[in-house]
C-alpha atoms as a PDB file:
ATOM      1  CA  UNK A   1     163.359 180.531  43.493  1.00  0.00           C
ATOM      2  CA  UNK A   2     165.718 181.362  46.202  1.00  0.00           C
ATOM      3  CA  UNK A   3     162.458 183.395  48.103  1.00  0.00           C
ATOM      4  CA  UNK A   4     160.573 180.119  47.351  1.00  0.00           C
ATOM      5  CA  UNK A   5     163.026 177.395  48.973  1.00  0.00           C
ATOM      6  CA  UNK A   6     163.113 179.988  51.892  1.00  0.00           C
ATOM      7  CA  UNK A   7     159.321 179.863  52.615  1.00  0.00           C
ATOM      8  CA  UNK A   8     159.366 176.395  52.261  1.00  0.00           C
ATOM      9  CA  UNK A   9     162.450 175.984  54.773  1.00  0.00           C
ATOM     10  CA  UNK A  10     160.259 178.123  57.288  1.00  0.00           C
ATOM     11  CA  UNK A  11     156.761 175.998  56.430  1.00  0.00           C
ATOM     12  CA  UNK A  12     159.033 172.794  57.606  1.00  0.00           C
ATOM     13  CA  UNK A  13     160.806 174.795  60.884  1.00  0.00           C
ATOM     14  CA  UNK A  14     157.655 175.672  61.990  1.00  0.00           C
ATOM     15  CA  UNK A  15     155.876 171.807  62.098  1.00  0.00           C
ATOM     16  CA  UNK A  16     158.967 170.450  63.534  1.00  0.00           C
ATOM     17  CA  UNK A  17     159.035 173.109  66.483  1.00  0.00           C
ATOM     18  CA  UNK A  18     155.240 172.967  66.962  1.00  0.00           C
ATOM     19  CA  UNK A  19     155.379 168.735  66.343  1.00  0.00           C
ATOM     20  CA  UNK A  20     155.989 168.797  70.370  1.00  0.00           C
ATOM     21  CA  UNK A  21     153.207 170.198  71.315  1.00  0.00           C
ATOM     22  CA  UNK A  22     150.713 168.188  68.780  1.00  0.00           C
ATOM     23  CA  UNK A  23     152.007 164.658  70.207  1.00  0.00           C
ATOM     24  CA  UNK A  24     152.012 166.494  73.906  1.00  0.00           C
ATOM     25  CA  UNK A  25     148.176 167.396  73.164  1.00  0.00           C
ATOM     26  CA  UNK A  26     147.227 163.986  71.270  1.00  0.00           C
ATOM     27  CA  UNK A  27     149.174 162.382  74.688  1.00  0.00           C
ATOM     28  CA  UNK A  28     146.544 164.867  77.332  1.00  0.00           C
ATOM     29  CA  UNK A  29     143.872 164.040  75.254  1.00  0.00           C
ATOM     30  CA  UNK A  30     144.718 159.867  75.680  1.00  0.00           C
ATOM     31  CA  UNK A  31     145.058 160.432  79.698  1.00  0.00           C
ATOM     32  CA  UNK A  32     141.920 161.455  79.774  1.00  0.00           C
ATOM     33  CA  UNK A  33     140.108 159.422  78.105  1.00  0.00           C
ATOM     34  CA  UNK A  34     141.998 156.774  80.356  1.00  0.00           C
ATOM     35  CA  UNK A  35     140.790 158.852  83.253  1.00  0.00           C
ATOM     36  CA  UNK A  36     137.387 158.728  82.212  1.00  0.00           C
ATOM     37  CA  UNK A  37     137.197 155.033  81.562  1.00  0.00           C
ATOM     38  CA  UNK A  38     138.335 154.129  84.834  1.00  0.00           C
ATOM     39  CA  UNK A  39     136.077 156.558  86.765  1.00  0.00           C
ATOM     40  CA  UNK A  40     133.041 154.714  84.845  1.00  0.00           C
ATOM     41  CA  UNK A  41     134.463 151.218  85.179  1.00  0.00           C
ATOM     42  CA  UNK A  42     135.184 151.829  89.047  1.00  0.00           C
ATOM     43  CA  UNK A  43     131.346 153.305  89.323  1.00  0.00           C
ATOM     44  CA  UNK A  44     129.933 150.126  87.468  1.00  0.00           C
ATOM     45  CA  UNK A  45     131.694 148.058  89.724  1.00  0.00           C
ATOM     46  CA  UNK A  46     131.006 149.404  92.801  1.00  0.00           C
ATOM     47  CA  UNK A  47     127.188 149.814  91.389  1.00  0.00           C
ATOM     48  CA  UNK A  48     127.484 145.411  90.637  1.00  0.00           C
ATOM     49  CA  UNK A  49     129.065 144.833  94.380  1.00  0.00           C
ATOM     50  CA  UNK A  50     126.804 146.625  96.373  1.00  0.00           C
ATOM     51  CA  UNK A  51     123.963 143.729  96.010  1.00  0.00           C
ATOM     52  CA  UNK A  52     127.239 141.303  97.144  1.00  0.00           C
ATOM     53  CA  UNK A  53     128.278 144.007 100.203  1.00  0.00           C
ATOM     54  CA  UNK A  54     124.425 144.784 101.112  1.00  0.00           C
ATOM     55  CA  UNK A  55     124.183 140.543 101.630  1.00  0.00           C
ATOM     56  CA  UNK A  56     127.510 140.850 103.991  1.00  0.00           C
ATOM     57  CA  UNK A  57     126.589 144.355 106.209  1.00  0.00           C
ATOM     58  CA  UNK A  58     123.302 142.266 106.599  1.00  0.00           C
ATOM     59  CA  UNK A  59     124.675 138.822 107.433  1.00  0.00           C
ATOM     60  CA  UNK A  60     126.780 140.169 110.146  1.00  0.00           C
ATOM     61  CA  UNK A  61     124.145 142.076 111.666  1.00  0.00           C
ATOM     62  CA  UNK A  62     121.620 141.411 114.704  1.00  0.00           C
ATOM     63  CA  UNK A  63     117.916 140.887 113.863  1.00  0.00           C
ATOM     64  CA  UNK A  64     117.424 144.045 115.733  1.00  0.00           C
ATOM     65  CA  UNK A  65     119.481 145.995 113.759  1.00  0.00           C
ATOM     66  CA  UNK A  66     118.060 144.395 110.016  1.00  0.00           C
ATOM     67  CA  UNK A  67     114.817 145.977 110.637  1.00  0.00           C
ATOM     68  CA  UNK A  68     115.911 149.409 111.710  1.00  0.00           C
ATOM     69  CA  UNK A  69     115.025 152.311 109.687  1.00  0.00           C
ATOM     70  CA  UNK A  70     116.735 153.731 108.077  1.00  0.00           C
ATOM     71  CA  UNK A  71     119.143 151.120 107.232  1.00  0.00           C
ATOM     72  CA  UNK A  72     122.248 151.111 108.227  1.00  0.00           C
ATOM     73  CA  UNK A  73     125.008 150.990 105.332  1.00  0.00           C
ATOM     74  CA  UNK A  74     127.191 148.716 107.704  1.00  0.00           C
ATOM     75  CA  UNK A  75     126.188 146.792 111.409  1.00  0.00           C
ATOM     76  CA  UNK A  76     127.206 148.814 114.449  1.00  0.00           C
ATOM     77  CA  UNK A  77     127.884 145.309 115.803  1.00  0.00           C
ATOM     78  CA  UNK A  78     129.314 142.903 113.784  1.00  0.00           C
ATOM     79  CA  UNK A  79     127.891 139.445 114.459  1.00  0.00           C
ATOM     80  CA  UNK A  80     130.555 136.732 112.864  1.00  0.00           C
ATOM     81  CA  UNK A  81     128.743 134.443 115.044  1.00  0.00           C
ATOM     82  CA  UNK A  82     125.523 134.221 112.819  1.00  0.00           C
ATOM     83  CA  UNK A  83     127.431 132.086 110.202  1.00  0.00           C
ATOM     84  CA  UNK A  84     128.116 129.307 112.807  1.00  0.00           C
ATOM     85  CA  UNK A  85     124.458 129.117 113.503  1.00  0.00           C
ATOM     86  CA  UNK A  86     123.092 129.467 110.067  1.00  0.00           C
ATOM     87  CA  UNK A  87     125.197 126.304 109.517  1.00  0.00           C
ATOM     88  CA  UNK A  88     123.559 124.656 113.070  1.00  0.00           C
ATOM     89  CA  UNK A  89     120.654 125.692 112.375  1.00  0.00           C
ATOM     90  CA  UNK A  90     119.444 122.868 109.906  1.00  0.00           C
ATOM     91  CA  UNK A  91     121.380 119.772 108.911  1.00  0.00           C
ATOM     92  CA  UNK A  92     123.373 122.069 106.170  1.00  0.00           C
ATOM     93  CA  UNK A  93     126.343 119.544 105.976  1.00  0.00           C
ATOM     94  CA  UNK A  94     123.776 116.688 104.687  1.00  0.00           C
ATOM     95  CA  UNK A  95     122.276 119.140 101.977  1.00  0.00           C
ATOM     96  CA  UNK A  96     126.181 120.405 100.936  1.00  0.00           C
ATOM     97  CA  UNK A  97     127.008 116.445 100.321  1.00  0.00           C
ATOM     98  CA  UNK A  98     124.000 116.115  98.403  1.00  0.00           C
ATOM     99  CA  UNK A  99     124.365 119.050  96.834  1.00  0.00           C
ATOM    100  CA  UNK A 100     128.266 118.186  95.364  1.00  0.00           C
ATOM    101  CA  UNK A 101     127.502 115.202  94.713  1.00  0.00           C
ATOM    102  CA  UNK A 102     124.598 116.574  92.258  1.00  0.00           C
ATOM    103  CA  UNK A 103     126.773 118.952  90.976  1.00  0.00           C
ATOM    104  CA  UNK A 104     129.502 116.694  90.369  1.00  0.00           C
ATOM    105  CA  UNK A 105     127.280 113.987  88.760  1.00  0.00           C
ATOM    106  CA  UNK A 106     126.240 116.973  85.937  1.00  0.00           C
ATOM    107  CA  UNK A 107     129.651 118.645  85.602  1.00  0.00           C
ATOM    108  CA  UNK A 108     130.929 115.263  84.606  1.00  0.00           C
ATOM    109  CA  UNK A 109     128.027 114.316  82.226  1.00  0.00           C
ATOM    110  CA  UNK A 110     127.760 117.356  80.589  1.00  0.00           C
ATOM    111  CA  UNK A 111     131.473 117.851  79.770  1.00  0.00           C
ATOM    112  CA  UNK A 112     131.379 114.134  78.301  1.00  0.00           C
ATOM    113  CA  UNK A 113     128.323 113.937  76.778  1.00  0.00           C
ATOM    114  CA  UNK A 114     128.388 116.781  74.833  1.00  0.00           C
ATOM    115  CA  UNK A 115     131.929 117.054  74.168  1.00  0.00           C
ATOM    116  CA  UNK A 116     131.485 113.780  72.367  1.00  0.00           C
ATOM    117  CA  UNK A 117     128.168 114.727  70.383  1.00  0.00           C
ATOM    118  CA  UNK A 118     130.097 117.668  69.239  1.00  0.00           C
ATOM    119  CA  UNK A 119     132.696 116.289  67.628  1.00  0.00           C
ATOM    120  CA  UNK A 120     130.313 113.875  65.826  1.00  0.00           C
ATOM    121  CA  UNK A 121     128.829 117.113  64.078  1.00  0.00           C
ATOM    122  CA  UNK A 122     132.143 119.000  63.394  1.00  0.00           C
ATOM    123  CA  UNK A 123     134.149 115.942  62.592  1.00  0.00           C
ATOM    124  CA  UNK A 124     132.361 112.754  61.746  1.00  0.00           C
ATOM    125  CA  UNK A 125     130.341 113.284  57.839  1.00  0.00           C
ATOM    126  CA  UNK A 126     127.368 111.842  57.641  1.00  0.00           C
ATOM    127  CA  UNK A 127     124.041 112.145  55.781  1.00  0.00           C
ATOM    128  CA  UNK A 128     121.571 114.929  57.339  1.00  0.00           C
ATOM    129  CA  UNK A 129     124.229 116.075  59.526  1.00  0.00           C
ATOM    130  CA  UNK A 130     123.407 120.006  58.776  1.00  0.00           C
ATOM    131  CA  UNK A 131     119.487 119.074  59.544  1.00  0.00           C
ATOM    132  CA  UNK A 132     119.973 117.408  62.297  1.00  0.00           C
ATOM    133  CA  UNK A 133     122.357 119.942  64.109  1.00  0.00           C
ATOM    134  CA  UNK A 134     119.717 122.629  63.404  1.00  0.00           C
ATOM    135  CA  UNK A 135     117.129 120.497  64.849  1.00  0.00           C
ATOM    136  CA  UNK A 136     119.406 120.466  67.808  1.00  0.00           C
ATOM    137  CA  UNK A 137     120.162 124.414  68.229  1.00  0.00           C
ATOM    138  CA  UNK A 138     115.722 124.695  67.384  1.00  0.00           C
ATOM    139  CA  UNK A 139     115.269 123.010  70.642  1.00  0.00           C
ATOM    140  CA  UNK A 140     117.027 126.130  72.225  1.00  0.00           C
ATOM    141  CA  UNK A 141     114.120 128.228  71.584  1.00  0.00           C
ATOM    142  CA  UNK A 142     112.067 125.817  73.779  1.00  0.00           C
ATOM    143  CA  UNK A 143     111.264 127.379  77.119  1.00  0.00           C
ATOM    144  CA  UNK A 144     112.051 125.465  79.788  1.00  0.00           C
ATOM    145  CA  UNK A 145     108.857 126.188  81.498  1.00  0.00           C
ATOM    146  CA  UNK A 146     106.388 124.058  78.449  1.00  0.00           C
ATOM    147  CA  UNK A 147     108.356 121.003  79.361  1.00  0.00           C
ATOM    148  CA  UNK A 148     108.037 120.959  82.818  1.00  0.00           C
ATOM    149  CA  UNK A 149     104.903 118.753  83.090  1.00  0.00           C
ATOM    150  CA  UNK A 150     105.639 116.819  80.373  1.00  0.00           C
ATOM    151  CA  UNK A 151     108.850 116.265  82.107  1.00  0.00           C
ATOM    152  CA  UNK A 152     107.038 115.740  85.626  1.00  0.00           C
ATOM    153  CA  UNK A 153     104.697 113.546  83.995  1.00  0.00           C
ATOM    154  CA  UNK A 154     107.561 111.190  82.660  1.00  0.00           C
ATOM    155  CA  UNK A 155     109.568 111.153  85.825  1.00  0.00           C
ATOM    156  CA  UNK A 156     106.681 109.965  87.718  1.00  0.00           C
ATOM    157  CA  UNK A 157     105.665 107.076  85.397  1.00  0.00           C
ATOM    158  CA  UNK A 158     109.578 105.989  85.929  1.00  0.00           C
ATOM    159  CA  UNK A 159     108.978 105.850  89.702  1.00  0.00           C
ATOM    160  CA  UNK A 160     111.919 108.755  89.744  1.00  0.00           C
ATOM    161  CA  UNK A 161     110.460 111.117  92.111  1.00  0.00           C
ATOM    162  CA  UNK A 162     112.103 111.838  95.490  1.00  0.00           C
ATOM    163  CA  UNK A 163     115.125 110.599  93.709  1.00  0.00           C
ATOM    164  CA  UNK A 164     118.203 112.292  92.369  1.00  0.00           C
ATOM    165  CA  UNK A 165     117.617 110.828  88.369  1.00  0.00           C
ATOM    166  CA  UNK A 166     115.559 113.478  87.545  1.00  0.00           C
ATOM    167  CA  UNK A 167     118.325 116.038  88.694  1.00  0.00           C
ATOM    168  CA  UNK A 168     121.515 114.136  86.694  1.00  0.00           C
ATOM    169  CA  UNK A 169     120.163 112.128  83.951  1.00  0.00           C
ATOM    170  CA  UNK A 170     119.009 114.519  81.553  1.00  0.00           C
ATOM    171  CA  UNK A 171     122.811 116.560  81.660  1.00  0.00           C
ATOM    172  CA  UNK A 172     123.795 112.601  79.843  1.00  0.00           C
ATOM    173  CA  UNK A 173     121.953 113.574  77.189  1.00  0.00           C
ATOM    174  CA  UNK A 174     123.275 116.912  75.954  1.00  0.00           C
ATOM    175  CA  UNK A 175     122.558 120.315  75.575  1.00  0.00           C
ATOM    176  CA  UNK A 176     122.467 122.594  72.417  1.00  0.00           C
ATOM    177  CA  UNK A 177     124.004 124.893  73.831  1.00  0.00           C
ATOM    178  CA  UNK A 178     127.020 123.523  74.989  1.00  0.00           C
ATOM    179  CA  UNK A 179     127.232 121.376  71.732  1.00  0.00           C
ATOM    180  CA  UNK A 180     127.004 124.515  69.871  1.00  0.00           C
ATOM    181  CA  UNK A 181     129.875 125.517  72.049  1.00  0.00           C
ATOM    182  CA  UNK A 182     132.140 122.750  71.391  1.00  0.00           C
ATOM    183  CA  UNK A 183     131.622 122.214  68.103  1.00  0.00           C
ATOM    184  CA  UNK A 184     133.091 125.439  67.431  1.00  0.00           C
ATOM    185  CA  UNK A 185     136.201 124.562  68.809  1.00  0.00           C
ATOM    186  CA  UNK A 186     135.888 121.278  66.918  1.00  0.00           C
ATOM    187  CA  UNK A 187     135.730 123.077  63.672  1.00  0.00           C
ATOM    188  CA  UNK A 188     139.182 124.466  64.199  1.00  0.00           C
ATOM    189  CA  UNK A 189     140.964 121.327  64.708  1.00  0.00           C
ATOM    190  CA  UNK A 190     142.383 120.746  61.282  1.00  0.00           C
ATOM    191  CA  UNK A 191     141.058 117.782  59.480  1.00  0.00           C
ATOM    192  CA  UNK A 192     144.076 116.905  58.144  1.00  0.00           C
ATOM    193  CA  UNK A 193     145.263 116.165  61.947  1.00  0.00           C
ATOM    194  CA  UNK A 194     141.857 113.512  62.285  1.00  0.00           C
ATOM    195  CA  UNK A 195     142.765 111.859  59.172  1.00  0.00           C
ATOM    196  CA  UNK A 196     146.150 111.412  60.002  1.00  0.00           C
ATOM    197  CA  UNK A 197     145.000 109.614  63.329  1.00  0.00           C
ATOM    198  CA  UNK A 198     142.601 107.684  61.037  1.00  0.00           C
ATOM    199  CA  UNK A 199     145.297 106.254  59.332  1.00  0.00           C
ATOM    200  CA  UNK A 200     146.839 105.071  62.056  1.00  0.00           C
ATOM    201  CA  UNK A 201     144.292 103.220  62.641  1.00  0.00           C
ATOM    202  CA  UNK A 202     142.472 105.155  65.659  1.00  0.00           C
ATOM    203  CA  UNK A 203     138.688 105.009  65.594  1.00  0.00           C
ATOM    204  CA  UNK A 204     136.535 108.545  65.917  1.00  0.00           C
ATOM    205  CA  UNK A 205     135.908 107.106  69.511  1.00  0.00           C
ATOM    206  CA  UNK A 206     139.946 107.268  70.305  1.00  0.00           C
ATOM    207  CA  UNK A 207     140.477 110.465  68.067  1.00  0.00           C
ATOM    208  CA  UNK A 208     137.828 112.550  70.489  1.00  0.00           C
ATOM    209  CA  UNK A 209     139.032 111.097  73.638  1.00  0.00           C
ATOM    210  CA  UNK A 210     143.124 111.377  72.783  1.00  0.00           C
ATOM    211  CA  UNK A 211     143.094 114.595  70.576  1.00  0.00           C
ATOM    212  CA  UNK A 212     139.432 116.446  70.820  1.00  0.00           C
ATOM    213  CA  UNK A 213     139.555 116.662  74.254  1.00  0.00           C
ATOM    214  CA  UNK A 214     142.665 118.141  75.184  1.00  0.00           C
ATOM    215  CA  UNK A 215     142.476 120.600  72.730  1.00  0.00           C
ATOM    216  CA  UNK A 216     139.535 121.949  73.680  1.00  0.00           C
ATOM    217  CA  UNK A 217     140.061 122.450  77.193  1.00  0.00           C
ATOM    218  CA  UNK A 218     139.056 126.062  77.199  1.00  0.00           C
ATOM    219  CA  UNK A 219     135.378 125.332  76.014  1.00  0.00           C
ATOM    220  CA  UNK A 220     135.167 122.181  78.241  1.00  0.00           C
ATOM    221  CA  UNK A 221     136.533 124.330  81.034  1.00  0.00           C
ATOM    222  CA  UNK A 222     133.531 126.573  80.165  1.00  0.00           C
ATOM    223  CA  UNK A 223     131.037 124.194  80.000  1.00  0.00           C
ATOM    224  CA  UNK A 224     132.279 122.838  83.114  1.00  0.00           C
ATOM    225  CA  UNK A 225     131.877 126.463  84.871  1.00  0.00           C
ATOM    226  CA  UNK A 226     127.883 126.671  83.612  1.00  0.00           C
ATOM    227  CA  UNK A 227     126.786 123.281  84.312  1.00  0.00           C
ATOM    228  CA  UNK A 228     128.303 123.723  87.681  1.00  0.00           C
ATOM    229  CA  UNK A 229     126.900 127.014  88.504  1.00  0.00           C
ATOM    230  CA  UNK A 230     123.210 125.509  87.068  1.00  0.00           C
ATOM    231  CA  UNK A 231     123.460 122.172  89.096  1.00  0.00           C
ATOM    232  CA  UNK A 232     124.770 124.200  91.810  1.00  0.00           C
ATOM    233  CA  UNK A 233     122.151 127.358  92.280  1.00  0.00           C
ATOM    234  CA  UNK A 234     118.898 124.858  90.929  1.00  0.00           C
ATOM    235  CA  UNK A 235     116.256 125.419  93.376  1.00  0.00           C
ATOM    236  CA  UNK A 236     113.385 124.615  90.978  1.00  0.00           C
ATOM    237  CA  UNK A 237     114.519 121.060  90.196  1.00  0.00           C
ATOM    238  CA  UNK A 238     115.038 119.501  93.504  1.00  0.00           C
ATOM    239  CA  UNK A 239     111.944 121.236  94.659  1.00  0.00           C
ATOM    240  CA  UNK A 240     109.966 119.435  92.338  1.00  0.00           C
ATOM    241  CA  UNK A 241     111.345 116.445  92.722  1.00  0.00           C
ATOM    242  CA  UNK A 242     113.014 115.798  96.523  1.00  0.00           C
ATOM    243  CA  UNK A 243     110.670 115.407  99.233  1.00  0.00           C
ATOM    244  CA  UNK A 244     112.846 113.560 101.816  1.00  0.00           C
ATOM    245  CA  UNK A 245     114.167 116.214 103.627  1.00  0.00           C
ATOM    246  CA  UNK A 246     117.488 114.058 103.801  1.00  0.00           C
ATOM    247  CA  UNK A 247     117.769 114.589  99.933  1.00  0.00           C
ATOM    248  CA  UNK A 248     117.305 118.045 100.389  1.00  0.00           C
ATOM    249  CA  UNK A 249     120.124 120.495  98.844  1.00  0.00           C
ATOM    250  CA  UNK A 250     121.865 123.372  99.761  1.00  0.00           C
ATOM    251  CA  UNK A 251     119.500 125.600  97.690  1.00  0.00           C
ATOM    252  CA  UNK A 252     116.234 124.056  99.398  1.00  0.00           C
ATOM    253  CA  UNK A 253     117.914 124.119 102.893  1.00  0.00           C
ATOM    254  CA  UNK A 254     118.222 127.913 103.016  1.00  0.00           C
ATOM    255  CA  UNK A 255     114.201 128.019 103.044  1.00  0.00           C
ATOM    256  CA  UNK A 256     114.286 127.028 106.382  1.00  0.00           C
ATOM    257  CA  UNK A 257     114.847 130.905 107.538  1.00  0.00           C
ATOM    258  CA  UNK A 258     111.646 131.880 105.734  1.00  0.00           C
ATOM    259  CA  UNK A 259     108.298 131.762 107.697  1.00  0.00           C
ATOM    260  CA  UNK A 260     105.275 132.952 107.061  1.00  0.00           C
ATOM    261  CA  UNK A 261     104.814 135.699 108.814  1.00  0.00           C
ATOM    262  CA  UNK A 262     108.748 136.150 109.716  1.00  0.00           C
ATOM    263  CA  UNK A 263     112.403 135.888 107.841  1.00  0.00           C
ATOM    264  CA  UNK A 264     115.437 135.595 109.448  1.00  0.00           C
ATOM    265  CA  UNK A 265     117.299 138.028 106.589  1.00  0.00           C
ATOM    266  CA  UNK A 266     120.384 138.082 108.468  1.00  0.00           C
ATOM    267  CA  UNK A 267     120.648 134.166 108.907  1.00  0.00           C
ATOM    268  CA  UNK A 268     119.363 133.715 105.125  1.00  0.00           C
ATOM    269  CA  UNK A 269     121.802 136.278 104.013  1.00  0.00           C
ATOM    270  CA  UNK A 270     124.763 134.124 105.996  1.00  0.00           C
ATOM    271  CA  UNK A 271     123.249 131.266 104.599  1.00  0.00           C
ATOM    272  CA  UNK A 272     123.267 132.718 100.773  1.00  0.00           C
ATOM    273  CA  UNK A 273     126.886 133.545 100.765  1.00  0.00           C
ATOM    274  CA  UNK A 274     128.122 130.351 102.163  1.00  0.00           C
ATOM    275  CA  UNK A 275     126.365 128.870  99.464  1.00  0.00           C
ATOM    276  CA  UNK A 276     127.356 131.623  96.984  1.00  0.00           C
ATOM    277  CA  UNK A 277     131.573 130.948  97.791  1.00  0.00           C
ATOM    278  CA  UNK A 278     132.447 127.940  95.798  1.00  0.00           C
ATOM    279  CA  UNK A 279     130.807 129.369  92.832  1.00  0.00           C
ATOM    280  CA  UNK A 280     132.761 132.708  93.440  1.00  0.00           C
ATOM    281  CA  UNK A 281     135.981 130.415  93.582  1.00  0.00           C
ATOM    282  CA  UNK A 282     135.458 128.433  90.995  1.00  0.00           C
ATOM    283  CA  UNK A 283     135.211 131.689  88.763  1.00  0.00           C
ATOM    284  CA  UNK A 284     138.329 133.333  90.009  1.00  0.00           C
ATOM    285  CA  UNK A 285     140.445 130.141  89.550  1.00  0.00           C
ATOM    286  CA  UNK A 286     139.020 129.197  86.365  1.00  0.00           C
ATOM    287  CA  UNK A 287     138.042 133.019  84.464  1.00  0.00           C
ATOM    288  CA  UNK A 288     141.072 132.694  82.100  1.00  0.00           C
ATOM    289  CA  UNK A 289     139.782 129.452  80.680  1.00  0.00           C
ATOM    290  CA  UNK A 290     136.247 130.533  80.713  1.00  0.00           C
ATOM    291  CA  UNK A 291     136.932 133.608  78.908  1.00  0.00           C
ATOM    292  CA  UNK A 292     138.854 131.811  76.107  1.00  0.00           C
ATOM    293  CA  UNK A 293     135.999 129.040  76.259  1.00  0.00           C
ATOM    294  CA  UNK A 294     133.069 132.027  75.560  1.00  0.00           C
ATOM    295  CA  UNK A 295     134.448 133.736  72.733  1.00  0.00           C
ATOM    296  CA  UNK A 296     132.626 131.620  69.623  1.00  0.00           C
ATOM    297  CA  UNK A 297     134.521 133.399  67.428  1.00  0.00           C
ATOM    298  CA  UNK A 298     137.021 131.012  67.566  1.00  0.00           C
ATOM    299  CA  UNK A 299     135.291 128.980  65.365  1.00  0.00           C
ATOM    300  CA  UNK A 300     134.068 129.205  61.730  1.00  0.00           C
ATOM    301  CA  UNK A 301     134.535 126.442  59.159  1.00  0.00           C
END
């Protein structure tokens, strides 16, 4: 017994003296994995900016020096002066007035709009309501591209062309996608909370606007963020439908630098980033919301 109690004594010295070195190698092993991860993340960044640095080496360089070969990686000569005449260069402050006030037009009746026809499908119980919102998410896997003409056709018959309706109207009348959005953060208001409110006498039309909407500020704030970046980077739309040059936006207003037979890159490419900014700051102000907003998991009754 005595021999037996001794081996067993040793068996348990030994794993605590070699316990050190197990935790020390399971600690290496977690360093370098860490390592590893950041050398990859740092390489797939740097592989996403360089179409974001390529636009500013080229934006600050002469003409000249754009259609060297080889490239160059940054200008020998750095031109800050090319972004003051990119903006001179065409009545740009017109098209950036237009342009917000586009933008600003959709934001607002797409956060609205379908803020409200969400909560009518995650809160308000009525007959057909499960049909009906999978009619609604069906019309997602419409391409845009089938209802152009149709679209075109209609406009025209209203006497909207050259005119900003066809551009801010349809965002008033929802989008399955963003009611898909918000009615998952719908579902996760308790019911229990509406009812209360109903008791009170509040209608569904006070309820949304008093409790739906400040709760859900991190989907609105995400809805907000695409229908900006949409309204703001369309080029299809108001080429279609805008031909007063007056009406013209932002988007539009950078063809100017394109000829036929020449293209100012290094004007365009000034051109594209002042345009690209305000979507860049938008993001880094608002990512915390938008990430919150994104994550549909947040919903599920």
């Amino acid at each position: 017994m005595e021999e037996v109690e001794m081996a067993a004594k040793k068996r348990d010295e030994e794993r605590v003296a070699s316990a050190p070195a197990y935790f020390d190698n399971i600690h290496t092993k977690r360093k370098l994995l860490s390592l590893i991860n950041f050398i990859l993340l740092a390489a797939g960044s740097l592989l996403i900016l360089s179409p974001i640095w390529w636009m500013i080496s080229t934006s600050l360089k002469s003409m000249a020096e754009v259609m060297t070969y080889p490239p160059t990686f940054y200008p020998h000569e750095w031109n800050w002066g090319n972004y003051i005449k990119t903006w001179k260069a065409a009545p740009f402050d017109t098209y950036a007035i237009n342009t917000i006030t586009i933008t600003m037009l959709v934001v607002i009746g797409s956060v609205l709009v379908n803020s409200f026809i969400a909560y009518g499908f995650a809160k308000v119980p009525f007959k057909g309501r499960g049909i009906l919102f999978a009619i609604v998410l069906s019309t997602m896997m419409i391409p845009g591209f089938v209802t152009l003409i149709p679209q075109y056709v209609l406009f025209s018959k209203l006497q909207w062309i050259n005119t900003y309706y066809p551009l801010v109207v349809p965002a008033f009348f929802g989008s399955a996608f963003f009611i898909f959005l918000l009615r998952q953060f719908y579902m996760t208001i308790p019911n229990e909370l509406i009812e209360a409110a109903k008791i009170e006498g509040a209608s569904h039309f006070r309820i949304w606007w008093t409790i739906g909407l400040p709760l859900t500020k991190p989907a609105l704030a995400t809805v907000a963020i695409f229908s900006f970046n949409g309204a703001w980077n369309d080029f299809l739309g108001p080429l279609l439908y805008l031909n007063d040059e007056n009406l013209y936006t932002l988007q539009l207003g950078l063809q100017v630098f394109k000829g036929e037979m020449n293209t100012q890159w290094n004007y365009l490419m000034a051109g594209s980033l002042l345009v690209l900014l305000p979507v860049i700051i938008l993001f880094f102000f608002f990512q915390k919301y938008f990430i919150q907003g994104i994550n549909l998991q947040s919903g599920g009754k």
